[in-house]
Protein backbone atom coordinates (compact mmCIF):
# COMPACT_ATOMS: atom_id res chain seq x y z
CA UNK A 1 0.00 0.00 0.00
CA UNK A 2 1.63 3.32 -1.07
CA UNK A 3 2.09 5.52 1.75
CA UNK A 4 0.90 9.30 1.09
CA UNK A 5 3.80 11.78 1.97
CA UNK A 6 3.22 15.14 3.75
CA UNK A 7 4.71 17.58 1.51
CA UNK A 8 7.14 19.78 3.29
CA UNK A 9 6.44 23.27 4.40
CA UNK A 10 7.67 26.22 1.75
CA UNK A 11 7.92 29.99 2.43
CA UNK A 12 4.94 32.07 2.59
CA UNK A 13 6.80 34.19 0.23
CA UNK A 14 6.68 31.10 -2.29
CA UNK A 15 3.75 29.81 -1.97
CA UNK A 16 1.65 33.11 -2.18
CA UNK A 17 3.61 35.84 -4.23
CA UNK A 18 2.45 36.12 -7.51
CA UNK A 19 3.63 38.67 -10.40
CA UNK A 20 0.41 40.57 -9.11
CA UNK A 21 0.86 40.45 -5.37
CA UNK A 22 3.81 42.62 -4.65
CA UNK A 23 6.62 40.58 -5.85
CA UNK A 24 9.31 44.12 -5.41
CA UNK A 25 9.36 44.46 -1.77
CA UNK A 26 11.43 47.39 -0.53
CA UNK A 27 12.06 49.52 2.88
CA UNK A 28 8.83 51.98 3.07
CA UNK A 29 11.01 55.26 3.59
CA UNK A 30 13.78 56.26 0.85
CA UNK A 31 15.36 58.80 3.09
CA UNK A 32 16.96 61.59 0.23
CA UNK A 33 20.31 63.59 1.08
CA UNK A 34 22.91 65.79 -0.86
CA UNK A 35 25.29 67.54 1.33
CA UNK A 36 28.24 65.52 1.98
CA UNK A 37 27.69 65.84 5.87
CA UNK A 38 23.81 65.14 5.45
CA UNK A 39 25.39 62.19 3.38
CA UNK A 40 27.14 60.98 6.07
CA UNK A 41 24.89 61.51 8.71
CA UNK A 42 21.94 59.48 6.63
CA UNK A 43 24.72 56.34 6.11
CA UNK A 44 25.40 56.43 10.09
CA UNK A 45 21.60 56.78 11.15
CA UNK A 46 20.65 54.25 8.78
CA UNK A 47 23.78 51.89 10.49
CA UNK A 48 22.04 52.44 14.44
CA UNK A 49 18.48 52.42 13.19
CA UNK A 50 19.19 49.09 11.77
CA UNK A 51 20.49 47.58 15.12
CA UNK A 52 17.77 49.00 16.75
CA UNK A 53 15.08 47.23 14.71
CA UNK A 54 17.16 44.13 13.46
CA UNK A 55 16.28 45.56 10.34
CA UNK A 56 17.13 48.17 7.62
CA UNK A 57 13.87 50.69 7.71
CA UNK A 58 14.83 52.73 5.48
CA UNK A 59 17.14 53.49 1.87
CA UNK A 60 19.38 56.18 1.43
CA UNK A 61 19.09 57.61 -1.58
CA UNK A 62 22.26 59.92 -2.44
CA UNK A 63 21.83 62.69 -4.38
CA UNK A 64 23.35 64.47 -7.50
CA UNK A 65 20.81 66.43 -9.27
CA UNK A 66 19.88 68.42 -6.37
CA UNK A 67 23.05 67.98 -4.25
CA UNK A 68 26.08 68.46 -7.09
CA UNK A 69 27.16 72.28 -7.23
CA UNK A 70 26.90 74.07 -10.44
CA UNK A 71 30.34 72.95 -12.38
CA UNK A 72 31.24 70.43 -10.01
CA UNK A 73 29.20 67.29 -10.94
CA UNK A 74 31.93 65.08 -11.89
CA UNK A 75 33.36 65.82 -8.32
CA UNK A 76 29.91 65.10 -6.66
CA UNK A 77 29.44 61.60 -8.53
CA UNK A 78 33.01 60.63 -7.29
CA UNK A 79 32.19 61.53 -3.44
CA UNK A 80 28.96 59.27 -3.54
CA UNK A 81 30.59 56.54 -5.33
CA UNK A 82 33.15 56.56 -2.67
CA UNK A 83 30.12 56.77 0.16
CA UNK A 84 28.21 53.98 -1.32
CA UNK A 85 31.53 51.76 -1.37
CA UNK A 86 32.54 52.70 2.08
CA UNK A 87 29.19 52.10 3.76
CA UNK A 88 28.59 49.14 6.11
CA UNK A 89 28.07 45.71 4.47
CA UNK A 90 24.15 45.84 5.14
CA UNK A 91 23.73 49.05 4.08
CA UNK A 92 20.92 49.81 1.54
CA UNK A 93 21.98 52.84 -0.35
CA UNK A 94 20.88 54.34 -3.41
CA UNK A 95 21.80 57.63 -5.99
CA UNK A 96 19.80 59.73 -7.59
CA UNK A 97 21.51 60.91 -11.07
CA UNK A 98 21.20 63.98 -13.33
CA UNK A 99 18.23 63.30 -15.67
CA UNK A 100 18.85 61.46 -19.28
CA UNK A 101 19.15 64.50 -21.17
CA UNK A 102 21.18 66.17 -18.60
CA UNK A 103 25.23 67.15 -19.66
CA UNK A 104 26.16 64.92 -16.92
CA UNK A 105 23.96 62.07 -16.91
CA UNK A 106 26.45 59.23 -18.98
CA UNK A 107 29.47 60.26 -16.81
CA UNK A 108 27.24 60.15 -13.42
CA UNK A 109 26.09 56.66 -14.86
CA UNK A 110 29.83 55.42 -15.76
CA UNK A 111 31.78 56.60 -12.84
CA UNK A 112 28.83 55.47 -9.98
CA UNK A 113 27.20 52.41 -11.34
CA UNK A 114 30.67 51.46 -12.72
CA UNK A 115 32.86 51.75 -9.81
CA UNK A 116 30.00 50.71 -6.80
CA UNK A 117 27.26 48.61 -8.67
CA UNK A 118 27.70 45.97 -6.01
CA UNK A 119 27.19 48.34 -3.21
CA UNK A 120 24.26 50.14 -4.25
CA UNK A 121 20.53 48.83 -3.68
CA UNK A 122 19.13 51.02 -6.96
CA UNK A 123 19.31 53.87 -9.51
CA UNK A 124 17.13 56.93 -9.13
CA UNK A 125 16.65 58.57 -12.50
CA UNK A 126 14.57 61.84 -12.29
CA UNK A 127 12.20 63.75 -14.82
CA UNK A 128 11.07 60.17 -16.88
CA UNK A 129 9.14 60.48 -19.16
CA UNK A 130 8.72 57.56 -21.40
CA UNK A 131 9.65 54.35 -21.88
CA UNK A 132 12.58 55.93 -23.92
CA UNK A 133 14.48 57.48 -21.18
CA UNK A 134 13.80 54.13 -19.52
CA UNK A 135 15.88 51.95 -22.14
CA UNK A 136 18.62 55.36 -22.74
CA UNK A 137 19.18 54.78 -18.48
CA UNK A 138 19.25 50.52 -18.79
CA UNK A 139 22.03 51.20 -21.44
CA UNK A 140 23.74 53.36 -19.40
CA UNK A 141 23.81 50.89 -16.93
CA UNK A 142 25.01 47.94 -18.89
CA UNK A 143 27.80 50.24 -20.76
CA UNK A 144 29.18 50.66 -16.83
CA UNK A 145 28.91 46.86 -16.50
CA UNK A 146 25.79 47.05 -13.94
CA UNK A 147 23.51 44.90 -15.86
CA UNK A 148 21.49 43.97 -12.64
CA UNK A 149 21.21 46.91 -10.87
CA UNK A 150 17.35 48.28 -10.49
CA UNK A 151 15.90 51.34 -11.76
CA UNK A 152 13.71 53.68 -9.75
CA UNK A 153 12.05 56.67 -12.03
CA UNK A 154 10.86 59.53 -10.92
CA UNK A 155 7.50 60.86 -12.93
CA UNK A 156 6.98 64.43 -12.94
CA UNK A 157 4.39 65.81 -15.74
CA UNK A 158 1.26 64.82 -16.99
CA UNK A 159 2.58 63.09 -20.37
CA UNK A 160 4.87 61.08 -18.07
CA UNK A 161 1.86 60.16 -15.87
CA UNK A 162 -0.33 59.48 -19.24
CA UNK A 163 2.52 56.59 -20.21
CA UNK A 164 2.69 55.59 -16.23
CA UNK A 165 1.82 51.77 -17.23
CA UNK A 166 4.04 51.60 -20.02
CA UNK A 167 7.01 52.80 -17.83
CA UNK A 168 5.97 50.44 -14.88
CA UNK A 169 6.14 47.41 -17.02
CA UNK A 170 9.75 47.57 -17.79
CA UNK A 171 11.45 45.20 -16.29
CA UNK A 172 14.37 47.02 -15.54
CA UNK A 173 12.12 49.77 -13.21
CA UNK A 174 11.57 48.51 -9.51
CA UNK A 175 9.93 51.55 -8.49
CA UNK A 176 8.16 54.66 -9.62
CA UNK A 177 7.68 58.40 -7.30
CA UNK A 178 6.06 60.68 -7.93
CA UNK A 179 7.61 64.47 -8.32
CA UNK A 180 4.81 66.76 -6.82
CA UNK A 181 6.17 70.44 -7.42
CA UNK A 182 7.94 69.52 -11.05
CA UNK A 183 4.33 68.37 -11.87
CA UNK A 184 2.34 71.40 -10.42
CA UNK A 185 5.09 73.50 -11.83
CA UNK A 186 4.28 71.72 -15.03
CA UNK A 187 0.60 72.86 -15.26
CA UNK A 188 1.23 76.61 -15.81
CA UNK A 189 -0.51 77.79 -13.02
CA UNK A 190 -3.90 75.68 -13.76
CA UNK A 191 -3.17 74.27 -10.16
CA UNK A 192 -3.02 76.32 -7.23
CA UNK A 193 0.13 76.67 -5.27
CA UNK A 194 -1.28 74.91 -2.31
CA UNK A 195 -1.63 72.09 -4.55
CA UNK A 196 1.95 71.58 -3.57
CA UNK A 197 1.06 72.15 0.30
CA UNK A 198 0.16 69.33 2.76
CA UNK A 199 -3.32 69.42 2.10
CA UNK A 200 -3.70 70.32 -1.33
CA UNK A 201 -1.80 67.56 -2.62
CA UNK A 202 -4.74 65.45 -1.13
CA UNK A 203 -7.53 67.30 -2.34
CA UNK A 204 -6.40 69.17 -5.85
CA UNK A 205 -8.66 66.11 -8.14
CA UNK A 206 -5.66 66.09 -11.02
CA UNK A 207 -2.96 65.72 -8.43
CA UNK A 208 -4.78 62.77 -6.57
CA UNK A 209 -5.41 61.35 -10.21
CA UNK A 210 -1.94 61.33 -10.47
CA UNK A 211 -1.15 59.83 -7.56
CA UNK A 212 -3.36 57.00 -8.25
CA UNK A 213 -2.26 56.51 -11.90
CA UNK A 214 1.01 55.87 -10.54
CA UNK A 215 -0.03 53.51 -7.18
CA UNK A 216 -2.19 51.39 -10.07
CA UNK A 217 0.09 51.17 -12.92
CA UNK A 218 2.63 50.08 -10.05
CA UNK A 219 0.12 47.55 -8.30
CA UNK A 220 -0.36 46.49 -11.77
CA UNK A 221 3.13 45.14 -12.48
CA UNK A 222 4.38 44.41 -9.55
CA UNK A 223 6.17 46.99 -8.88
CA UNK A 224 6.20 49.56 -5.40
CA UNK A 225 4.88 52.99 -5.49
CA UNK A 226 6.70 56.01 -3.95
CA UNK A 227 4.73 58.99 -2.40
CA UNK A 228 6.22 62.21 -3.10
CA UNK A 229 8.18 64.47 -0.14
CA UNK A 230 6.57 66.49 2.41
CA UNK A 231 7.90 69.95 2.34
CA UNK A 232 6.77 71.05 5.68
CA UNK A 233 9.68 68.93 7.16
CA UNK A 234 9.42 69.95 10.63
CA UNK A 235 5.55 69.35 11.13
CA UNK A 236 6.31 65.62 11.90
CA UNK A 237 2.58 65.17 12.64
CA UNK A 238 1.80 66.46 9.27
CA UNK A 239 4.41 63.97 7.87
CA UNK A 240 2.28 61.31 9.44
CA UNK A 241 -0.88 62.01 8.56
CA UNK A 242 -0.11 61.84 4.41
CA UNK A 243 1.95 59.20 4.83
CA UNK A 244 -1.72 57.37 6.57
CA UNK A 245 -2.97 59.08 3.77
CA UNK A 246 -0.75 57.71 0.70
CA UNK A 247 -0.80 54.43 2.12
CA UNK A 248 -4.40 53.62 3.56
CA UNK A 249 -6.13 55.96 1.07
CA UNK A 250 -3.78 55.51 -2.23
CA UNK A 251 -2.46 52.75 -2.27
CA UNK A 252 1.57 53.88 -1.45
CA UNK A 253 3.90 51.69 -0.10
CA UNK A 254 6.97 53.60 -0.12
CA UNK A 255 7.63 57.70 0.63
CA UNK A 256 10.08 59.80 0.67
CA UNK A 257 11.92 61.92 3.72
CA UNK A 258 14.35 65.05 2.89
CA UNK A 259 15.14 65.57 6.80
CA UNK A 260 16.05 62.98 9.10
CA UNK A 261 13.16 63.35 11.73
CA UNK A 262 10.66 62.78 9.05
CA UNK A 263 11.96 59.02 8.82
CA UNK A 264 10.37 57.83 12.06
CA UNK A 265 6.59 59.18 11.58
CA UNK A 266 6.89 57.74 8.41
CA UNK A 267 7.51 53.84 10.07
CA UNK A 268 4.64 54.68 12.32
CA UNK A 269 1.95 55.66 9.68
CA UNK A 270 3.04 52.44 6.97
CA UNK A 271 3.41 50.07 9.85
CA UNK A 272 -0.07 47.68 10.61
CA UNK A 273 -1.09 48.08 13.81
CA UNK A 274 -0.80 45.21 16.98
CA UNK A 275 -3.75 43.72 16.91
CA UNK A 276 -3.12 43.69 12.60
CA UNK A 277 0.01 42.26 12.94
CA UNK A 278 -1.51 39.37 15.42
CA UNK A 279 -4.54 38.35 13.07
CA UNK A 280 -2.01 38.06 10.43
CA UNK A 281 0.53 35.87 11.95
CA UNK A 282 -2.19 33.19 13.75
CA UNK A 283 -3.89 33.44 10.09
CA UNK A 284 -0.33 32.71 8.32
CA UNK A 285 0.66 29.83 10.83
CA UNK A 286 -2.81 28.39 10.46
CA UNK A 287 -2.65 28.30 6.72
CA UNK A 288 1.03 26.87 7.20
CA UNK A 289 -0.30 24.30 9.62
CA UNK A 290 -3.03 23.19 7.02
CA UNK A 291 -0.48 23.43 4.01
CA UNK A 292 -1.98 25.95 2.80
CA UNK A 293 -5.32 24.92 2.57
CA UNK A 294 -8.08 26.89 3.46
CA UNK A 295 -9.59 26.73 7.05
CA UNK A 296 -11.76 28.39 8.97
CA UNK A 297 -10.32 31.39 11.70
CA UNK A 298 -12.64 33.51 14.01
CA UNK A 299 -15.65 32.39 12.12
CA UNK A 300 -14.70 33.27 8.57
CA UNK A 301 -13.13 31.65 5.77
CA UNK A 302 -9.42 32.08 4.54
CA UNK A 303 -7.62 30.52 1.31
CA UNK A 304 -4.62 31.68 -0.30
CA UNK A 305 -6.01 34.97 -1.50
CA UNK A 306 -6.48 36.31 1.68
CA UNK A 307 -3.21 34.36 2.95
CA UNK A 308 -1.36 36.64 0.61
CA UNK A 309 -3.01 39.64 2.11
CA UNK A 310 -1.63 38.77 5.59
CA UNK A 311 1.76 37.70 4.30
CA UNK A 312 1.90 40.61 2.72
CA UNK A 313 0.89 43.16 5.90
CA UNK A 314 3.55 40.33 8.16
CA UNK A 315 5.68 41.51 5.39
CA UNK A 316 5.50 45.10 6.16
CA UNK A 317 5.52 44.85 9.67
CA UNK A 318 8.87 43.19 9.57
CA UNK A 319 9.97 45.97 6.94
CA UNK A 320 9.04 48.43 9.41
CA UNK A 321 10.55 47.21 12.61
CA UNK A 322 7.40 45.41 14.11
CA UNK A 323 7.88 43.15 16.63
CA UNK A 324 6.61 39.18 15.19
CA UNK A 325 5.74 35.98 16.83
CA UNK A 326 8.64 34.37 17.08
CA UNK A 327 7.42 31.26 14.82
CA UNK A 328 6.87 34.07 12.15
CA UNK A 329 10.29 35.93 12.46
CA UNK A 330 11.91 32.83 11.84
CA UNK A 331 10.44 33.19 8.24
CA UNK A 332 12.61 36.39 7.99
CA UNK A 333 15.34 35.10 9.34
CA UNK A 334 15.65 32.13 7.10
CA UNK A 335 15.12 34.71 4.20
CA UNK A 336 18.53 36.57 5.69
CA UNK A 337 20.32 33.13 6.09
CA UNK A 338 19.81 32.50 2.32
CA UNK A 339 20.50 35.80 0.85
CA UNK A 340 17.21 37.92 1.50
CA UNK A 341 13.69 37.59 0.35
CA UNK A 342 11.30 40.40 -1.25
């Protein structure tokens, strides 16, 4: 008589993650800086935030096309490629270049993806705006021998949001943000200034159906949405109520900071809350129990769409320095063990 044997017990992250359901997972703060100090001080915070939550919480994007002086962008490019190489071995750290048509975007390409490719988490590439300056950037990137290294695109006028899709399905781009003032800017004065204000940029109907062009065309591929900065950098309680708002409300997983006391409300307003985070893990370790089958929690049924859900919010708990069960965390560290996991 053949004896039946109990398959054995995969990840969550395999079993569950489809080309639909997330499959780019990344730290839900990209923390921007441009002044070599600022630089510095970003790499080291990022370096005691991560013991503190066993985690990295955040990227740090460094920046050339808002931190490079006038006439000294080949100087610039060299200081973050040597910042990026000499960070510590977990570091996640990212640049921002000049934009493709920019005098100093192929050199910025050459001498930072070509010297530190294997140090750096992504590529920021500002002012997309097709599909175009998509494949100009991924040839950039594989003259300077960093043929894996990820794409992140920042959109920033209405054509660009019009091809938003288009640009998200390239498999090269891991991430899209969105530019708020470049794209008010870009309307000639048909939206208000306060449309680049903490509550305008919530309320203004074609900035939100920007916003949510972007979130969906992300969603869409697979890809992870970035919510634009909040200029009013020392309100922190501002900070956290539109980063509640771009992530319950638009669908954002991801935001920006420009000032390093922005980076904690940020974690607090993208991270589920306790009682979240519980349902989720006794639903996951339920489902793992049952091999994934669906069963029956709290009086309602569960399968493996609504596992993927809770993996998923698990998933951005840990990303945000939650505290898990310590059956769940194992999952995490497992992923760490074996090279990471999105």
């Amino acid at each position: 008589m053949a004896i039946l044997q109990r398959p054995s017990v995969s990840h969550p992250r395999d079993v569950l993650l489809g080309a639909q359901a997330g499959s780019v997972q990344l730290p839900v703060c990209d923390h921007y800086s441009g002044v070599e100090a600022r630089m510095r001080k970003s790499l080291q915070l990022q370096a005691d935030m991560t013991q503190e939550f066993g985690t990295c919480v955040f990227d740090v994007t460094l920046d050339c096309e808002d931190g490079a002086p006038v006439g000294a962008e080949a100087e610039h490019a060299a200081l973050v490629t040597e910042l990026a190489a000499g960070a510590a071995p977990k570091a996640r750290v990212g640049v921002r270049v000049h934009p493709v048509d920019h005098p100093s975007f192929q050199a910025d390409m050459a001498t930072i993806a070509g010297r530190a490719a294997n140090r750096l988490t992504h590529i920021m590439v500002p002012k997309v705006e097709s599909v175009a300056d998509v494949h100009t950037a991924e040839q950039a990137l594989t003259a300077a021998g960093a043929v894996d290294l990820p794409l992140h695109v920042l959109i920033e006028s209405p054509a660009a949001v019009h091809r938003a899709f288009d640009i998200a399905a390239h498999p090269r781009v891991q991430s899209i943000s969105f530019g708020l003032m470049d794209f008010v800017s870009a309307h000639g004065g048909a939206i208000p200034a306060d449309g680049m204000g903490i509550e305008g940029q919530f309320t203004h109907p074609l900035v939100l159906r920007a916003k949510l062009e972007i979130a969906s065309a992300c969603h869409a591929h697979g890809k992870v949405p970035s919510h634009c900065v909040v200029t009013e950098f020392k309100n922190t309680d501002a900070v956290r109520v539109a980063a509640q708002k771009a992530a319950r409300e638009l669908g954002y997983t991801r935001m920006w900071s420009i000032h390093p006391d922005q980076i904690r409300p940020i974690l607090e307003a993208m991270a589920p809350s306790e009682a979240q985070i519980e349902q989720a893990c006794r639903i996951i370790l339920a489902a793992q129990a049952a091999d994934w089958a669906p069963i029956s929690h709290a009086g309602q049924l569960h399968d493996r769409a609504s596992y993927r859900f809770f993996w998923q919010l698990i998933t951005r708990a840990h990303q945000t320095g939650c505290s898990l069960a310590p059956e769940v965390q194992m999952f995490f560290d497992a992923s760490s063990a074996s090279g990471g996991a999105k």
